[in-house]
Protein backbone atom coordinates (compact mmCIF):
# COMPACT_ATOMS: atom_id res chain seq x y z
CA UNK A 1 25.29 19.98 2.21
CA UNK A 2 23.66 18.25 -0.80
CA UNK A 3 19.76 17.27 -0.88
CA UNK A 4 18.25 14.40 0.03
CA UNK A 5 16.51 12.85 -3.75
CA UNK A 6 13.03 12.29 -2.38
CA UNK A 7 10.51 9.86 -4.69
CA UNK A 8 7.03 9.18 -3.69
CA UNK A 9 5.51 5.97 -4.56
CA UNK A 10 1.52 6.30 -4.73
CA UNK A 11 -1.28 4.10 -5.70
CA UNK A 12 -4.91 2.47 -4.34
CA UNK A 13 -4.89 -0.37 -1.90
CA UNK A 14 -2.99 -3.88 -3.00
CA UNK A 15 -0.98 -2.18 -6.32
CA UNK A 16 1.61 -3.40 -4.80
CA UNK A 17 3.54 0.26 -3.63
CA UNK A 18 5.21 -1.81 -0.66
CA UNK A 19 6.43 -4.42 -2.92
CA UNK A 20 7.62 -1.73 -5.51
CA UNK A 21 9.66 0.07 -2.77
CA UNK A 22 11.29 -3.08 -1.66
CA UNK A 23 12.32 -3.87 -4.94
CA UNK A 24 13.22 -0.31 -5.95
CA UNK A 25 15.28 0.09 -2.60
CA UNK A 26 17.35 -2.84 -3.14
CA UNK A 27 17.91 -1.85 -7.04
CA UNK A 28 19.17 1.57 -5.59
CA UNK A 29 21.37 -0.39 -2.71
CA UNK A 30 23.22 -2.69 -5.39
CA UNK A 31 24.32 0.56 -6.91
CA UNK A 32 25.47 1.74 -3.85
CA UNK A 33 23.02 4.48 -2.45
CA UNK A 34 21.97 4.51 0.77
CA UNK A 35 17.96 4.05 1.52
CA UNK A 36 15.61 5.46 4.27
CA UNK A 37 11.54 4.97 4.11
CA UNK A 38 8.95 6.48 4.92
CA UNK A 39 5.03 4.58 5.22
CA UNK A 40 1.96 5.77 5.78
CA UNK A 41 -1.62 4.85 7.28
CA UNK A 42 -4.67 5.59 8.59
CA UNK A 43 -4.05 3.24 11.67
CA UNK A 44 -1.17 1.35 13.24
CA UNK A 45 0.17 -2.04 13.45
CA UNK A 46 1.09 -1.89 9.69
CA UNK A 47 2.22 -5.01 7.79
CA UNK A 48 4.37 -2.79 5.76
CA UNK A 49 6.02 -0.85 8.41
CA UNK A 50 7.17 -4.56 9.38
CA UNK A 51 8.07 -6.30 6.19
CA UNK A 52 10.15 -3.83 5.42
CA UNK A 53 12.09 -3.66 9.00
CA UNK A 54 12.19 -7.13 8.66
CA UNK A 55 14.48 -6.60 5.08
CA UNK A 56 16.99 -4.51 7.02
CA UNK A 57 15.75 -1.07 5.86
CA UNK A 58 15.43 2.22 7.82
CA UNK A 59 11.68 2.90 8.15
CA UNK A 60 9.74 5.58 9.76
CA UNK A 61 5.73 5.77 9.88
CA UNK A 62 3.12 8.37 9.70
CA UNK A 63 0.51 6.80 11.25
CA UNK A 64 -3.57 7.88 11.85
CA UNK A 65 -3.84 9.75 8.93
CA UNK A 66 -2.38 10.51 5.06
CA UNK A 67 1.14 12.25 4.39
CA UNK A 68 -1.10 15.66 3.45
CA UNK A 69 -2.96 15.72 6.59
CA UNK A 70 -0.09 15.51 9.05
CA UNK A 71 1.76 17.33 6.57
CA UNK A 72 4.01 18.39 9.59
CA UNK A 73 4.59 14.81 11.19
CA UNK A 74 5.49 13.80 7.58
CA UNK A 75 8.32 16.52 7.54
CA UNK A 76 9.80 15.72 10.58
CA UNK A 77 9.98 11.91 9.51
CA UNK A 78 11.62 12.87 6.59
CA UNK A 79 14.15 15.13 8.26
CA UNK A 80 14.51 12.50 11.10
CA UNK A 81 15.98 9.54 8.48
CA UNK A 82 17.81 12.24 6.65
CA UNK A 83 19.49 13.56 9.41
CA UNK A 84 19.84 10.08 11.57
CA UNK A 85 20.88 7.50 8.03
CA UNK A 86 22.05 10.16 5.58
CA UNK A 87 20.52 8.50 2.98
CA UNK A 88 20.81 8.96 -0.55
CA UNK A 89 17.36 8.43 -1.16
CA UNK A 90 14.07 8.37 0.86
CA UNK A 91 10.88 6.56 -0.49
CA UNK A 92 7.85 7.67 0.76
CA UNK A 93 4.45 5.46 0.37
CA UNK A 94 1.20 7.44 0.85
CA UNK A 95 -1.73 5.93 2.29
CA UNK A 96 -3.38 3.65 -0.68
CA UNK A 97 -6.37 5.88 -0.06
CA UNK A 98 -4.98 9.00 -0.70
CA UNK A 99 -4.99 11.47 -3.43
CA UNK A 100 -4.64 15.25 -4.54
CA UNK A 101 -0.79 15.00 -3.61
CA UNK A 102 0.62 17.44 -5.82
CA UNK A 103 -1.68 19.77 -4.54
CA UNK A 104 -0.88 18.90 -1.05
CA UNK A 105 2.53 17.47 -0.61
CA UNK A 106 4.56 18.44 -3.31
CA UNK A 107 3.54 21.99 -3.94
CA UNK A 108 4.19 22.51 0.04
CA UNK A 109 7.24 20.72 -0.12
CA UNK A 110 8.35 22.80 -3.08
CA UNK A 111 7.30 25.99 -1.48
CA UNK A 112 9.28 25.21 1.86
CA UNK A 113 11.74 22.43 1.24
CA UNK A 114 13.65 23.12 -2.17
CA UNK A 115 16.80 23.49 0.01
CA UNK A 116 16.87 20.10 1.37
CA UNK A 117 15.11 17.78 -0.69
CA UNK A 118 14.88 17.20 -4.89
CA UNK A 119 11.54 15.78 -5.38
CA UNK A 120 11.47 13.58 -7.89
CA UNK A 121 8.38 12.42 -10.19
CA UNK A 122 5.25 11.59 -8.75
CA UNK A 123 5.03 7.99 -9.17
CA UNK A 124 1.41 5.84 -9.01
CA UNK A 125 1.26 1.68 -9.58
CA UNK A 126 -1.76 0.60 -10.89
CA UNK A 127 -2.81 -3.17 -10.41
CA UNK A 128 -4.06 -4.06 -13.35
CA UNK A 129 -7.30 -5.89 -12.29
CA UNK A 130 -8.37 -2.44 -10.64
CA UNK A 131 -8.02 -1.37 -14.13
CA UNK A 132 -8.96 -3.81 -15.90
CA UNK A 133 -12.36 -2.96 -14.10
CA UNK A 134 -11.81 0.71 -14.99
CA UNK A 135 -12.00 -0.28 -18.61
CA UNK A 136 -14.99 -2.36 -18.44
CA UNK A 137 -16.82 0.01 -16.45
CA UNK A 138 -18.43 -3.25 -14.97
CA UNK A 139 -21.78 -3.04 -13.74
CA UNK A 140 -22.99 -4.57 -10.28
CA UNK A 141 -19.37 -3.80 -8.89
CA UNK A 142 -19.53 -4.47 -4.90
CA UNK A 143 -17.70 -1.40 -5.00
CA UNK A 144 -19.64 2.04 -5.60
CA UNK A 145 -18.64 4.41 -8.23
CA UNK A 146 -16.43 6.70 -5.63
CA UNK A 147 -13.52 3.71 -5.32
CA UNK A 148 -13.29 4.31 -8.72
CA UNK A 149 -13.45 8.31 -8.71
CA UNK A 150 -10.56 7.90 -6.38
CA UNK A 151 -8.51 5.50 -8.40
CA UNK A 152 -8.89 7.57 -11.46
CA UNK A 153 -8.12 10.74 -9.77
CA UNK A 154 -4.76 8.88 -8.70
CA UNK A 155 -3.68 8.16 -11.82
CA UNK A 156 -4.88 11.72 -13.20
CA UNK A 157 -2.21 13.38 -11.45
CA UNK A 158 0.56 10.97 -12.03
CA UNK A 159 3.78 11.83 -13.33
CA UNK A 160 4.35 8.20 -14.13
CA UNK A 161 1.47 5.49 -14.31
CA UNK A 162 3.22 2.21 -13.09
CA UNK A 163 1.58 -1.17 -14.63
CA UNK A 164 2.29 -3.66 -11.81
CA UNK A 165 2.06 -7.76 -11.61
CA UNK A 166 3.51 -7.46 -15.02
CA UNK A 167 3.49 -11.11 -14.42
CA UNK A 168 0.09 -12.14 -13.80
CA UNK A 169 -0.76 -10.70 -17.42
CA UNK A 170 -0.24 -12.22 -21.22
CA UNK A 171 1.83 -10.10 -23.76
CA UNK A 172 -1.81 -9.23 -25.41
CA UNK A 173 -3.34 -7.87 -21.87
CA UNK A 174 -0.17 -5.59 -21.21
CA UNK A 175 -0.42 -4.10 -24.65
CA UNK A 176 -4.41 -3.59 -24.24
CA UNK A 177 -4.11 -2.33 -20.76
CA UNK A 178 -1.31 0.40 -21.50
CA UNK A 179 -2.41 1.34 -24.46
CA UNK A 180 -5.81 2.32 -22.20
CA UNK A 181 -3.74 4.23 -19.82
CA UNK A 182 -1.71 5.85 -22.65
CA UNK A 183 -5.17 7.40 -23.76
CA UNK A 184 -6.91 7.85 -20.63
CA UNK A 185 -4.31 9.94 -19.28
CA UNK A 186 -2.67 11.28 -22.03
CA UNK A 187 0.93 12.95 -21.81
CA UNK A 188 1.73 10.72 -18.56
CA UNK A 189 4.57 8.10 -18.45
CA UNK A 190 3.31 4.51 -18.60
CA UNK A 191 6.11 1.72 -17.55
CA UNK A 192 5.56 -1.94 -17.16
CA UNK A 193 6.89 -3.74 -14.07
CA UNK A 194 6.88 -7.08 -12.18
CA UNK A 195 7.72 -5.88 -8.08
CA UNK A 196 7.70 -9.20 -7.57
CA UNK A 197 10.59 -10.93 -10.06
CA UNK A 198 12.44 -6.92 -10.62
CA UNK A 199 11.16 -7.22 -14.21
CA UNK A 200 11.00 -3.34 -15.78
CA UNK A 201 12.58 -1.65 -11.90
CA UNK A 202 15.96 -0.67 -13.53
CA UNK A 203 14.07 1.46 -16.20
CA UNK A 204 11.86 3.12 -13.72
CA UNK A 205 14.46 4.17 -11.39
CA UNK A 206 16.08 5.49 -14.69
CA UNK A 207 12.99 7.46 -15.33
CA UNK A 208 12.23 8.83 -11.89
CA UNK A 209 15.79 9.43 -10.83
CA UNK A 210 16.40 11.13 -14.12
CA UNK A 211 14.56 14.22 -13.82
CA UNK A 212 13.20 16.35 -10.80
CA UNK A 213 9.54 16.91 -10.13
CA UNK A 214 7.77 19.71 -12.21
CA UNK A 215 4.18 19.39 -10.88
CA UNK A 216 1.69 21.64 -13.25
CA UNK A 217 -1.59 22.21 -12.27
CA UNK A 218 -3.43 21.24 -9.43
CA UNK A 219 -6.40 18.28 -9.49
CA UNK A 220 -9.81 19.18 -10.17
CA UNK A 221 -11.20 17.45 -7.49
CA UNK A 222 -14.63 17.19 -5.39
CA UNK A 223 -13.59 16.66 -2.07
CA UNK A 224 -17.21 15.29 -1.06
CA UNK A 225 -16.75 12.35 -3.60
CA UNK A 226 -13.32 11.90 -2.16
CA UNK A 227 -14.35 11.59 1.47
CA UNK A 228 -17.43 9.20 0.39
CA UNK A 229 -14.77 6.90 -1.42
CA UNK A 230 -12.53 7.00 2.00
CA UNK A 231 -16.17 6.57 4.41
CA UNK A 232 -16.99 3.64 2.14
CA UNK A 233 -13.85 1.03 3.57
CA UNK A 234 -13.43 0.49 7.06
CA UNK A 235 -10.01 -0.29 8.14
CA UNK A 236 -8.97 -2.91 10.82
CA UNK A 237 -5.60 -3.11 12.00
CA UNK A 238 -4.81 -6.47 14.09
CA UNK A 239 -1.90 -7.39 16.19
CA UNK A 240 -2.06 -10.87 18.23
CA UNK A 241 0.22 -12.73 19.68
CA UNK A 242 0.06 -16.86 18.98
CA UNK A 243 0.75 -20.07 21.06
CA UNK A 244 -0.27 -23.76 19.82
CA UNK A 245 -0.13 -26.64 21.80
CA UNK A 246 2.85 -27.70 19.47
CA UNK A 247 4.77 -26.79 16.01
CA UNK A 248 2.26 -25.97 13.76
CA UNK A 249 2.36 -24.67 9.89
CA UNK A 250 1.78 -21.06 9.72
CA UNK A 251 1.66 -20.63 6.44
CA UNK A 252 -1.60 -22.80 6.55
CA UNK A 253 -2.55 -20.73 9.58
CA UNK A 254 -2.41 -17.83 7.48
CA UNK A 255 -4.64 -19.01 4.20
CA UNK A 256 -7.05 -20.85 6.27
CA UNK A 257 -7.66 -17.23 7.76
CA UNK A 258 -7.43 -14.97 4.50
CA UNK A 259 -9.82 -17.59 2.61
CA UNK A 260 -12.33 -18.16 6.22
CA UNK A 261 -12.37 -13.91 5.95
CA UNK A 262 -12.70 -13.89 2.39
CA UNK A 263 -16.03 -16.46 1.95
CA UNK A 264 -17.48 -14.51 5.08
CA UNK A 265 -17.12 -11.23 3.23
CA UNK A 266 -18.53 -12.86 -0.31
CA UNK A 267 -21.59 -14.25 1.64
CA UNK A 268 -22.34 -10.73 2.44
CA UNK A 269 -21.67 -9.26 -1.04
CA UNK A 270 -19.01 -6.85 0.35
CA UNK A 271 -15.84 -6.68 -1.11
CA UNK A 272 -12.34 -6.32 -0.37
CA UNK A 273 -10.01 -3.57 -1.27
CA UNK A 274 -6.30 -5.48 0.54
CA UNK A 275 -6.21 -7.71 3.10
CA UNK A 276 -2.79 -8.51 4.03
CA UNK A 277 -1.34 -10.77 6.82
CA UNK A 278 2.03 -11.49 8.21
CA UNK A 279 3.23 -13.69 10.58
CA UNK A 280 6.65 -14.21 12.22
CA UNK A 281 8.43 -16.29 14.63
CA UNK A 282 12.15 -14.78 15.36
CA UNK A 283 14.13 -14.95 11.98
CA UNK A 284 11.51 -16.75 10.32
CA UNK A 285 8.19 -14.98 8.53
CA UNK A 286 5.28 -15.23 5.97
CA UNK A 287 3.25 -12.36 3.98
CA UNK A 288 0.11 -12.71 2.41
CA UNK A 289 -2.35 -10.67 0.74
CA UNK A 290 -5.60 -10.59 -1.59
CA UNK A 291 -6.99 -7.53 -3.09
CA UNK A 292 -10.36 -8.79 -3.73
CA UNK A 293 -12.68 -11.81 -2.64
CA UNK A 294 -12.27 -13.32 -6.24
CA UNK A 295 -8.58 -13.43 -5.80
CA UNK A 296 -6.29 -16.20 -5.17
CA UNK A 297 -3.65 -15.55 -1.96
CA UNK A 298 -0.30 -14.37 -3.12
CA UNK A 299 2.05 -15.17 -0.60
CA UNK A 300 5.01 -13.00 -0.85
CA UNK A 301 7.08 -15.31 1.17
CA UNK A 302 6.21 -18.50 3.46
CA UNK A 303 7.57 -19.73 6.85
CA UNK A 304 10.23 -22.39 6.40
CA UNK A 305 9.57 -24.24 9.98
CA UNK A 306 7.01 -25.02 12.12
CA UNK A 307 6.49 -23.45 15.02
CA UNK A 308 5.03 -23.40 18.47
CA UNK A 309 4.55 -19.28 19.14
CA UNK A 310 4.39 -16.59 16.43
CA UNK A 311 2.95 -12.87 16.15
CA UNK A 312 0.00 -12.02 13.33
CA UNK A 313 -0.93 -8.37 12.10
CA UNK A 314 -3.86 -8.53 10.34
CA UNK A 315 -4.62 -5.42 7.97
CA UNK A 316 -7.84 -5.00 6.07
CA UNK A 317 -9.43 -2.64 4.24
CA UNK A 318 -12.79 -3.97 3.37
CA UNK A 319 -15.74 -2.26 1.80
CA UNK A 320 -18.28 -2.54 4.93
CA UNK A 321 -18.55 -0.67 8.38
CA UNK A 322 -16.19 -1.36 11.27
CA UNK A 323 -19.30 -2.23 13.52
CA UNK A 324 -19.22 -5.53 11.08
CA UNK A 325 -15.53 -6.05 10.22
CA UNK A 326 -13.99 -5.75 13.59
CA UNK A 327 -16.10 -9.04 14.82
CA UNK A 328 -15.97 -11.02 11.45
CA UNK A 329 -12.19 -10.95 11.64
CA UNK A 330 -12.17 -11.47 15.39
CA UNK A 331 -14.68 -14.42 15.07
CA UNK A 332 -12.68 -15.73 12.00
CA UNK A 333 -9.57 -15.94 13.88
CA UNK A 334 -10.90 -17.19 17.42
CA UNK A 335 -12.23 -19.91 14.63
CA UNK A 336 -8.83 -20.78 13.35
CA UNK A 337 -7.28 -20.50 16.15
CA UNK A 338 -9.58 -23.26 17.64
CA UNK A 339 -9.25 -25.57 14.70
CA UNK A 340 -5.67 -25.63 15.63
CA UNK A 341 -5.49 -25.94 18.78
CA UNK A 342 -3.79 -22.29 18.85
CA UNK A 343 -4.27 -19.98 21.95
CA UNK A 344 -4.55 -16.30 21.48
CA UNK A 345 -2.47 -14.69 24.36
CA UNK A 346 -2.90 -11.34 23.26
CA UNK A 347 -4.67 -9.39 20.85
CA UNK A 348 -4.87 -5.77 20.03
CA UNK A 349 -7.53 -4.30 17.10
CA UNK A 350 -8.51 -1.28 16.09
CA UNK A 351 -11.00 -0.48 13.57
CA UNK A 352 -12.73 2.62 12.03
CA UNK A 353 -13.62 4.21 9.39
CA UNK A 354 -11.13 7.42 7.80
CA UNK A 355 -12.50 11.10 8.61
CA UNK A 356 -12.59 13.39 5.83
CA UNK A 357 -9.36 14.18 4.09
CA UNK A 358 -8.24 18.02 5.59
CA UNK A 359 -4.80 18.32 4.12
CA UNK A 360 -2.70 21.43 6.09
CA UNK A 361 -2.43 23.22 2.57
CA UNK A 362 -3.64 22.76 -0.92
CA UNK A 363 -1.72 24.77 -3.53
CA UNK A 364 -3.37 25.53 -6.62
């Protein structure tokens, strides 16, 4: 029986590791390999888990904690699409929060799954305003220093670094920002890529499907600081579903609400790590997402038609506690929903903030 390839796509909140595995999964389907996916999250109701349904792809979850933590539950996912879509290749996208995973994914996986799996290079996308920040070290950050202990500790243990939003940047930023990365975290892969357009994906795939997974040493890594970075967001996960009193736009539905959450959050001086909302109405759907309260939407697709009745997730990872996000959002969208004349038959939220990160093993 041969072995299932299995690449794991990693990065913080809003690099864009959804986007990435959309566009890396349909590179790998024009060449004829079959796909099966695998997301991850602290909660449920994911946007991800949904988009990529919604493209026709096999995905499985691992929901209420990271891949390393339910270490087991991430197995049996794994073995579940290979078994059930015999694919070619399963993608697996850790929690943006998440770190340490050659310590506690791939030496485990190594250790008890080298017959059924060739784990390919540990892949991380960067956005490059997150590092952007990095560089400038900027002071008065709404974010405290362990976001960016985190971030760096991500890219530490990359395999490859992966420079996303290739087009949001001039020629002269790209070249300052990898050259950065080159030197920051020397010996490690850096590739340029657009997830968006498909700009630099052939090359990657190249590069991680051409060689299998050698992980070397372990991160040196203070769990404490880790955990703090984690406590610092808390995490809302909204599902709701939406009647108006006739056809309304819901792509306008959608960045009244992002910006309405957005100004809320600025007044406060708390910032936002991704907020990402979809809507859909039968064949029909819209994605949106910011990864800060400076930031313009990007819509990663809009509704074509208006419509009377639609469902909204709602996922946000904002740094405050959920004691303040869970009614912000909730008084935000009652807001909204009032402006347009839109009735909320049913709404489900959760909202918390992550426990401390107690991966099954960690392999030196």
């Amino acid at each position: 029986m041969s072995r299932t390839n299995l690449v794991i796509v990693g990065g913080f909140l809003g690099a864009g590791k959804t986007t990435s595995i959309l566009s890396i999964a349909k590179h790998l389907l024009g060449s004829g390999k079959k796909i099966g996916i695998v997301t991850n999250d602290q909660g449920s109701d994911l946007v991800d888990t949904n988009f990529l349904a919604k493209e026709g792809l096999p995905v499985l979850e691992v929901t209420g904690g990271c891949f390393c933590c339910n270490f087991d539950e991430f197995t049996a996912k794994v073995n579940e699409l290979a078994e059930s879509e015999m694919p070619d290749v399963i993608l697996a996208e850790p929690v943006g929060s998440c770190t340490d995973l050659i310590a506690t994914l791939y030496k485990p996986l190594m250790h008890n799954y080298v017959n059924q799996f060739v784990l390919r290079p540990l892949s991380i996308v960067a956005d490059p305003k997150r590092v952007k920040r990095l560089m400038m070290e900027k002071e008065g950050s709404p974010f405290p220093n362990e976001i960016n202990y985190l971030f760096r500790k991500q890219m530490e243990e990359a395999d490859i670094i992966i420079l996303n939003k290739a087009d949001t940047l001039k020629s002269e930023e790209i070249q300052a920002i990898t050259a950065f990365l080159k030197e920051e975290f020397k010996g490690t892969d850096v590739l340029v890529v657009s997830a968006k357009n498909g700009t630099g994906i052939d090359e990657w795939v190249q590069v991680v499907m051409g060689r299998e997974a050698m992980p070397g040493s372990s991160l040196d890594i203070d769990y404490d600081a880790y955990a703090l970075a984690e406590e610092y967001l808390g995490w809302l996960n909204s599902a709701a579903l939406l009647k108006a009193e006739k056809p309304i736009n819901v792509n306008s539905f959608v960045e009244k609400l992002m910006n309405e959450i957005s100004i809320k959050l600025k007044e406060m001086n708390r910032e936002i790590a991704h907020l990402k909302i979809y809507g859909i109405a039968q064949d029909d759907w819209v994605k949106a997402s910011i990864t800060s309260i400076y930031d313009e939407i990007d819509f990663n697709r809009t509704m074509e038609k208006d419509t009377e009745q639609f469902n909204l997730i709602i996922n946000a990872r904002v740094n405050t506690d959920p004691e303040t996000l869970r009614p912000l959002v909730e008084t935000v969208l009652a807001g909204v929903c009032n402006e347009t004349n839109t009735e909320t038959v049913h709404l489900k939220t959760e909202c918390f903030k992550p426990g401390r990160p107690m991966p099954k093993y960690r392999m030196g």
